[in-house]
PDB file of N, CA and C in Angstrom:
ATOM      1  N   UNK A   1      -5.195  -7.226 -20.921  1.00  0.00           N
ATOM      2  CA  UNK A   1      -4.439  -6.599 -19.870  1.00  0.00           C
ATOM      3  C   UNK A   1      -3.014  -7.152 -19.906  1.00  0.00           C
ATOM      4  N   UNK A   2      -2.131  -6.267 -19.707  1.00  0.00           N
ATOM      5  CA  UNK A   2      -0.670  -6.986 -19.815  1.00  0.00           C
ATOM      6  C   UNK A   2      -0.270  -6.943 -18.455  1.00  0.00           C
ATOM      7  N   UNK A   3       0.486  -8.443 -18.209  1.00  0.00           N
ATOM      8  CA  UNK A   3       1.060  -9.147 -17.088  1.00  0.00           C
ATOM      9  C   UNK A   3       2.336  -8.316 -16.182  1.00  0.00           C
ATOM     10  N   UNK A   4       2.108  -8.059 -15.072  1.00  0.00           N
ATOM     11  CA  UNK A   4       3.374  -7.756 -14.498  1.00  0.00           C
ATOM     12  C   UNK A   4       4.128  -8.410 -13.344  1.00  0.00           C
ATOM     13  N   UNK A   5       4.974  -9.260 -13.266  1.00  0.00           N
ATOM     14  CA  UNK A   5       5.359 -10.343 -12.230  1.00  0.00           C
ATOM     15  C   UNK A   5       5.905  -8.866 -11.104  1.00  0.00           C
ATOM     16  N   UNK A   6       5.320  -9.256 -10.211  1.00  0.00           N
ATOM     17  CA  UNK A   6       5.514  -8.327  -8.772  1.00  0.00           C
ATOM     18  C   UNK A   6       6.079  -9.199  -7.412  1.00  0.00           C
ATOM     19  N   UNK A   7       7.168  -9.027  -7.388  1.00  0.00           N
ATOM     20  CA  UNK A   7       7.858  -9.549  -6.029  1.00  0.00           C
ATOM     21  C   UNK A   7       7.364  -9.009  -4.721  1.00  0.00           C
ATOM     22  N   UNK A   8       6.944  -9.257  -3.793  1.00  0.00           N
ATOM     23  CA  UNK A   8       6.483  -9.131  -2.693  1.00  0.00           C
ATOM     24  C   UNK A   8       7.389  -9.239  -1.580  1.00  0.00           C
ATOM     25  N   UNK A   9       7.540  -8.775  -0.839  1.00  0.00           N
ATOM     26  CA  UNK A   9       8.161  -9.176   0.663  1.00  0.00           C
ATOM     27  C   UNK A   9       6.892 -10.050   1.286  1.00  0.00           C
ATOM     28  N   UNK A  10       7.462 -11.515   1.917  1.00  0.00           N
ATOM     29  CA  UNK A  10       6.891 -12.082   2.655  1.00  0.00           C
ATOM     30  C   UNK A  10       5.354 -11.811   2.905  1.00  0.00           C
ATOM     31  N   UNK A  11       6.046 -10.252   4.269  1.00  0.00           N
ATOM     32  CA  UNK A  11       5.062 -10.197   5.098  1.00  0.00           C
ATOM     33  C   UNK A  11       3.721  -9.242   4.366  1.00  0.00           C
ATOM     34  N   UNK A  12       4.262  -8.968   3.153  1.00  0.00           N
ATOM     35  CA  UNK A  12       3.903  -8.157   1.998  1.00  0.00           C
ATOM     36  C   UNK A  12       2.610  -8.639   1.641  1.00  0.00           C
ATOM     37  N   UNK A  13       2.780 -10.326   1.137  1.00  0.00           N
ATOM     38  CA  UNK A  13       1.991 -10.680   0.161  1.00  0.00           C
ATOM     39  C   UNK A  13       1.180 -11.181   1.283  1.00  0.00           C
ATOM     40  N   UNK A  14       1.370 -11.617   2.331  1.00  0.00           N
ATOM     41  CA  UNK A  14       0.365 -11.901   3.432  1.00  0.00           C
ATOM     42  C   UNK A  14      -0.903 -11.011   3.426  1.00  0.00           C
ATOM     43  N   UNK A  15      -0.311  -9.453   4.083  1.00  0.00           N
ATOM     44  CA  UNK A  15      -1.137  -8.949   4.249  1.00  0.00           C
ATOM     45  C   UNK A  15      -2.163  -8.761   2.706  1.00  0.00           C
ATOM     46  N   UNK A  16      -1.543  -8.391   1.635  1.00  0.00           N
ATOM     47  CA  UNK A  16      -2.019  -8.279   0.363  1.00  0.00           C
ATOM     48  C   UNK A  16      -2.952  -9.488   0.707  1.00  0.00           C
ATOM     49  N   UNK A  17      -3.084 -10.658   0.898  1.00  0.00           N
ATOM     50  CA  UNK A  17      -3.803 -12.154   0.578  1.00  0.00           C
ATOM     51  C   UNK A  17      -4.999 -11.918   1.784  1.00  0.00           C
ATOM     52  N   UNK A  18      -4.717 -11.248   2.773  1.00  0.00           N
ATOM     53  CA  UNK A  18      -5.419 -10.984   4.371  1.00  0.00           C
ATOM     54  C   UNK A  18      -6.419 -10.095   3.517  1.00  0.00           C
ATOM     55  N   UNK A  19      -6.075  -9.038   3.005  1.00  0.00           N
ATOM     56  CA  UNK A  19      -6.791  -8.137   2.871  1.00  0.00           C
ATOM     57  C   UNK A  19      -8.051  -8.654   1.391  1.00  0.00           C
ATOM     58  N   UNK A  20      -7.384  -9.238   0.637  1.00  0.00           N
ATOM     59  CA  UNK A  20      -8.035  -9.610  -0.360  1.00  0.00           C
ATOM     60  C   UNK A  20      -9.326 -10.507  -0.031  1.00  0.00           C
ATOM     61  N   UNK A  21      -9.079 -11.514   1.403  1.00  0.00           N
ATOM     62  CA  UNK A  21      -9.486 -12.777   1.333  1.00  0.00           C
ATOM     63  C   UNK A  21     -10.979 -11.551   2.228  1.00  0.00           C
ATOM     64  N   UNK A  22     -10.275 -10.737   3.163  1.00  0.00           N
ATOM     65  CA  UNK A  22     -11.234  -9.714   3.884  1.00  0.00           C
ATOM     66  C   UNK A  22     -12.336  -8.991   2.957  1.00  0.00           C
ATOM     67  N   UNK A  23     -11.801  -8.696   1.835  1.00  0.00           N
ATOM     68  CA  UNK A  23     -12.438  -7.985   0.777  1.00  0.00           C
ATOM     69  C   UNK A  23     -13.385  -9.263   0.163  1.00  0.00           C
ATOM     70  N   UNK A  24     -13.408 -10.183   0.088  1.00  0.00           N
ATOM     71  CA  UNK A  24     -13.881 -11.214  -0.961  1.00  0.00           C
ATOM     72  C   UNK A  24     -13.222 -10.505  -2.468  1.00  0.00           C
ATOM     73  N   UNK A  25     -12.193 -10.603  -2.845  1.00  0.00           N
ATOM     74  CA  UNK A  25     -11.282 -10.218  -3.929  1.00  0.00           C
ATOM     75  C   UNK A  25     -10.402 -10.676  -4.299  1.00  0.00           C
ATOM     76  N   UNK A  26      -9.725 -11.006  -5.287  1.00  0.00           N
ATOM     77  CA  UNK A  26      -8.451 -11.712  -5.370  1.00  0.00           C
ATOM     78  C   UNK A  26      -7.452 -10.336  -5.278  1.00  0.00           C
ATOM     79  N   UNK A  27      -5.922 -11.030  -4.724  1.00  0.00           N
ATOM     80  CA  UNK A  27      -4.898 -10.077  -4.580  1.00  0.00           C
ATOM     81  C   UNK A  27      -4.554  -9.347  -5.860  1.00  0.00           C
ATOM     82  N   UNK A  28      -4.821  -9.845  -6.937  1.00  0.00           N
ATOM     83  CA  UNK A  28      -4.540  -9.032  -7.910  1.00  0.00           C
ATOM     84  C   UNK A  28      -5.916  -7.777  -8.091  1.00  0.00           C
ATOM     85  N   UNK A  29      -6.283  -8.186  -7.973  1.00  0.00           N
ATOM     86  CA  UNK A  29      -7.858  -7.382  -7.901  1.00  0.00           C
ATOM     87  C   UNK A  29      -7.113  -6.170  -7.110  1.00  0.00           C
ATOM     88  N   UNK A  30      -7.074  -6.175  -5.857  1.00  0.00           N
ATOM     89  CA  UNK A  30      -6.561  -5.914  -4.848  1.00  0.00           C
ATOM     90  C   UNK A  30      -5.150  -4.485  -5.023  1.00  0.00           C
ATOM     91  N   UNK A  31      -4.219  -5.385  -5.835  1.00  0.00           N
ATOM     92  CA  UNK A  31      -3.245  -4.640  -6.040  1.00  0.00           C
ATOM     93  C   UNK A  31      -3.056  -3.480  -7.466  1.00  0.00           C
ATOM     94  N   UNK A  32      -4.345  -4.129  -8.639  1.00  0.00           N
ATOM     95  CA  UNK A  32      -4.506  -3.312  -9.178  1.00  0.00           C
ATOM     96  C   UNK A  32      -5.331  -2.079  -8.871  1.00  0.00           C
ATOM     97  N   UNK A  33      -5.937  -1.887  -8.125  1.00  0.00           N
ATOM     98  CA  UNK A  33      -6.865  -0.592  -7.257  1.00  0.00           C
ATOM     99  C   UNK A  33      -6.015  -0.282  -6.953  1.00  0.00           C
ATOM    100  N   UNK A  34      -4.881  -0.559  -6.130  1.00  0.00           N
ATOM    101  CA  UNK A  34      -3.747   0.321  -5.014  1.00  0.00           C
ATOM    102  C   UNK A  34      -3.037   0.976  -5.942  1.00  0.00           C
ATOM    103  N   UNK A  35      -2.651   0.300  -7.549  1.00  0.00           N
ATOM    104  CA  UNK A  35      -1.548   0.845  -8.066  1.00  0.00           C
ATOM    105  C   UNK A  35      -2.565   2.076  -8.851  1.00  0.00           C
ATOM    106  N   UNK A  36      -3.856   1.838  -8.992  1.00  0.00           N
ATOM    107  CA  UNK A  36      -4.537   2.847  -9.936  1.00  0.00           C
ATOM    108  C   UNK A  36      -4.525   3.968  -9.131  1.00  0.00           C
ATOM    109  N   UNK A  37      -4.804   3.864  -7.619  1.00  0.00           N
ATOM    110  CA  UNK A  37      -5.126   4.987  -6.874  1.00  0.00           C
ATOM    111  C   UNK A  37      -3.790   5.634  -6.702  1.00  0.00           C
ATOM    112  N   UNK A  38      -2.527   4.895  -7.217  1.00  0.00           N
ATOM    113  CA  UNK A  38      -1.509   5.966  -5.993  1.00  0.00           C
ATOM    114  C   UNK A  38      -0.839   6.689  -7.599  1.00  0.00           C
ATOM    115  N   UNK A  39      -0.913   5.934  -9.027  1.00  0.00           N
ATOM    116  CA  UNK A  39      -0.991   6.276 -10.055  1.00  0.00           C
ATOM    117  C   UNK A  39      -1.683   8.048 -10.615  1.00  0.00           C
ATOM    118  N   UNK A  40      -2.585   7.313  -9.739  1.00  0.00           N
ATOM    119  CA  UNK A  40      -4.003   9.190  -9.696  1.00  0.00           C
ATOM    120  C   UNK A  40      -3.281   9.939  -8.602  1.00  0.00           C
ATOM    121  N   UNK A  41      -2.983  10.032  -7.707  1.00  0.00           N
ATOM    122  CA  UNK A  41      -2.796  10.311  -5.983  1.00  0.00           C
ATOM    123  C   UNK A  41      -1.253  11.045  -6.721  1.00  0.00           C
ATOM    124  N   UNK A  42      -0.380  10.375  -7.263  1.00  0.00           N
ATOM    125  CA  UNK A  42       1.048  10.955  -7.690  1.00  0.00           C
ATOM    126  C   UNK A  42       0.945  11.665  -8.857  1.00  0.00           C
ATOM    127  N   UNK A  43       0.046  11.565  -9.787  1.00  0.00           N
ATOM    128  CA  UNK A  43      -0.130  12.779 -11.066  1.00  0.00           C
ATOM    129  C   UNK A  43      -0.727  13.954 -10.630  1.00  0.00           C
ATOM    130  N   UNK A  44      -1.671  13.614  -9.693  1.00  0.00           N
ATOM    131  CA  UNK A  44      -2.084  14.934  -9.106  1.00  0.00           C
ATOM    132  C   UNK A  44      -1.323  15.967  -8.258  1.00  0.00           C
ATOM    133  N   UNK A  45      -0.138  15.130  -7.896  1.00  0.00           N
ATOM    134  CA  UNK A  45       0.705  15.958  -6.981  1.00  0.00           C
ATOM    135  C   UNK A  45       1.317  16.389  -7.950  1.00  0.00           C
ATOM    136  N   UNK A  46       2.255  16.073  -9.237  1.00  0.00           N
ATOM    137  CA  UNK A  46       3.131  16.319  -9.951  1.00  0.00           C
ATOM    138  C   UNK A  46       2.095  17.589 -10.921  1.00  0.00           C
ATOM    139  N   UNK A  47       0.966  17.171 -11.335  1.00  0.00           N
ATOM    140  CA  UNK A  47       0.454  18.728 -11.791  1.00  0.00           C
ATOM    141  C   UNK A  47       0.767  19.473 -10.556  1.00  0.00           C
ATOM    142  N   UNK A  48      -0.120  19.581  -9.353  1.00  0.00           N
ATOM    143  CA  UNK A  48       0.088  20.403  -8.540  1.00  0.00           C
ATOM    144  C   UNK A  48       1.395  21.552  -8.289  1.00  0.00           C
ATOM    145  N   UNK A  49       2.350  20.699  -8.530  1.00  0.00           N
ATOM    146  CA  UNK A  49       3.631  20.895  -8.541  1.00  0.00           C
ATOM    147  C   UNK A  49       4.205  21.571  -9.520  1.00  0.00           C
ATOM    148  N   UNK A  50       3.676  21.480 -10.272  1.00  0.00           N
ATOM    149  CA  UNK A  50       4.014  21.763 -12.314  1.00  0.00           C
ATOM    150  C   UNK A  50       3.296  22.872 -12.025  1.00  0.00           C
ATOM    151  N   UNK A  51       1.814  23.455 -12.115  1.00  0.00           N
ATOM    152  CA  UNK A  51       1.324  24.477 -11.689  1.00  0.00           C
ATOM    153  C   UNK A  51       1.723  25.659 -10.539  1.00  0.00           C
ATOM    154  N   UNK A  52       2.363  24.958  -9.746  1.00  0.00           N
ATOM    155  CA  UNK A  52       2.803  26.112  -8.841  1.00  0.00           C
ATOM    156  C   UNK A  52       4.569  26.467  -9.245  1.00  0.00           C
ATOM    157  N   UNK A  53       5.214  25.627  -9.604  1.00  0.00           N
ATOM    158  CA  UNK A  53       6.692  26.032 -10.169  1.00  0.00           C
ATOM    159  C   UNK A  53       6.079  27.056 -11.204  1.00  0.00           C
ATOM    160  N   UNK A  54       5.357  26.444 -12.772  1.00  0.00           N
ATOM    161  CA  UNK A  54       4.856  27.552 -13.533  1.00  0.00           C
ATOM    162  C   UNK A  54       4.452  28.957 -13.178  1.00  0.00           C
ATOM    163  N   UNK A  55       3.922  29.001 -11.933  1.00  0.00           N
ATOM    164  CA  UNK A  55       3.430  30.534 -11.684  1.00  0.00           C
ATOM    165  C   UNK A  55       4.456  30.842 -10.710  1.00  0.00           C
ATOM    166  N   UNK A  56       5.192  30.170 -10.083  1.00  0.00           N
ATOM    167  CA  UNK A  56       5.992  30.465  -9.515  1.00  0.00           C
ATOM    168  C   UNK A  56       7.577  31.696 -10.399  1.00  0.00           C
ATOM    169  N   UNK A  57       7.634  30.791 -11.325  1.00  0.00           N
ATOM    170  CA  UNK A  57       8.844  31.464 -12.555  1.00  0.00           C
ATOM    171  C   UNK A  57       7.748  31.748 -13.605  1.00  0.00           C
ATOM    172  N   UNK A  58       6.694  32.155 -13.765  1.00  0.00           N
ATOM    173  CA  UNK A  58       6.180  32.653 -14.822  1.00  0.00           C
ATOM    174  C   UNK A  58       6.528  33.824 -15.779  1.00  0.00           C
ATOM    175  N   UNK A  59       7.206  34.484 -14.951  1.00  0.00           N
ATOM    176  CA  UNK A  59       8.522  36.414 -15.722  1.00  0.00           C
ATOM    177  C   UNK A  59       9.342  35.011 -16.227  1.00  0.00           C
ATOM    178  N   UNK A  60      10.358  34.021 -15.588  1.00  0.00           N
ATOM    179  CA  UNK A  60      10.778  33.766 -16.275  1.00  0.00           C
ATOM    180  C   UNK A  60      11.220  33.319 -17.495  1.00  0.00           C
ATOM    181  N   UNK A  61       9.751  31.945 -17.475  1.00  0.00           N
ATOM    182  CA  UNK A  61       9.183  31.411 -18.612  1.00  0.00           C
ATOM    183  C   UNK A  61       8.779  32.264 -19.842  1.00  0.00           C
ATOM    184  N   UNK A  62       8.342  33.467 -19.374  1.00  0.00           N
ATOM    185  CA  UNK A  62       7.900  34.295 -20.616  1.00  0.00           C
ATOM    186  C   UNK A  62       8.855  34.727 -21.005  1.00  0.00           C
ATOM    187  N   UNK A  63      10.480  35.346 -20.364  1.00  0.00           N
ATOM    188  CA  UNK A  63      11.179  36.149 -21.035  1.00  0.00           C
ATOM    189  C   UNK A  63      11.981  34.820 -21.939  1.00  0.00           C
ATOM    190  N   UNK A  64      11.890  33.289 -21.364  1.00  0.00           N
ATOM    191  CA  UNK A  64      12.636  32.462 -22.243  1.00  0.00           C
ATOM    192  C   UNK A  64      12.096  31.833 -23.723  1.00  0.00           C
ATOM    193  N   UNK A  65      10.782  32.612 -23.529  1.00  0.00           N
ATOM    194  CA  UNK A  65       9.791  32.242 -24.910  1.00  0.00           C
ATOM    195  C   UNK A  65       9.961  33.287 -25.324  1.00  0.00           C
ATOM    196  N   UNK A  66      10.359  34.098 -25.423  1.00  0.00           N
ATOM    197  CA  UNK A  66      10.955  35.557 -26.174  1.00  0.00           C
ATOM    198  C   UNK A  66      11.832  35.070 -27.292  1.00  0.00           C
TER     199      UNK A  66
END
């Protein structure tokens, strides 16, 4: 797994350490789930998005593949 040094605000890494210690988890544990889920959570919007612009200009797209 490759390392990523992550700066925290204060009250940041608290809660991150609150929540971890709540979970029985370490904060990295912790923060890699958050970044996987919002990773999934933001590609899904950006297809979403990609799919509806596409049908949205779809005459257009076709007359520029002409």
């Amino acid at each position: 797994m490759e390392e990523l040094p992550l700066r925290l605000a204060p009250g940041l890494a608290r809660d991150l350490a609150d929540l971890a210690d709540a979970r029985d988890r370490l904060p990295e544990e912790v923060a890699v789930d958050a970044v996987r889920r919002y990773l999934h959570d933001e590609g899904e919007h950006v297809r979403s998005l990609a799919t509806r612009l596409a049908a949205d200009h779809a005459g257009l797209l076709r007359r520029l593949g002409e």
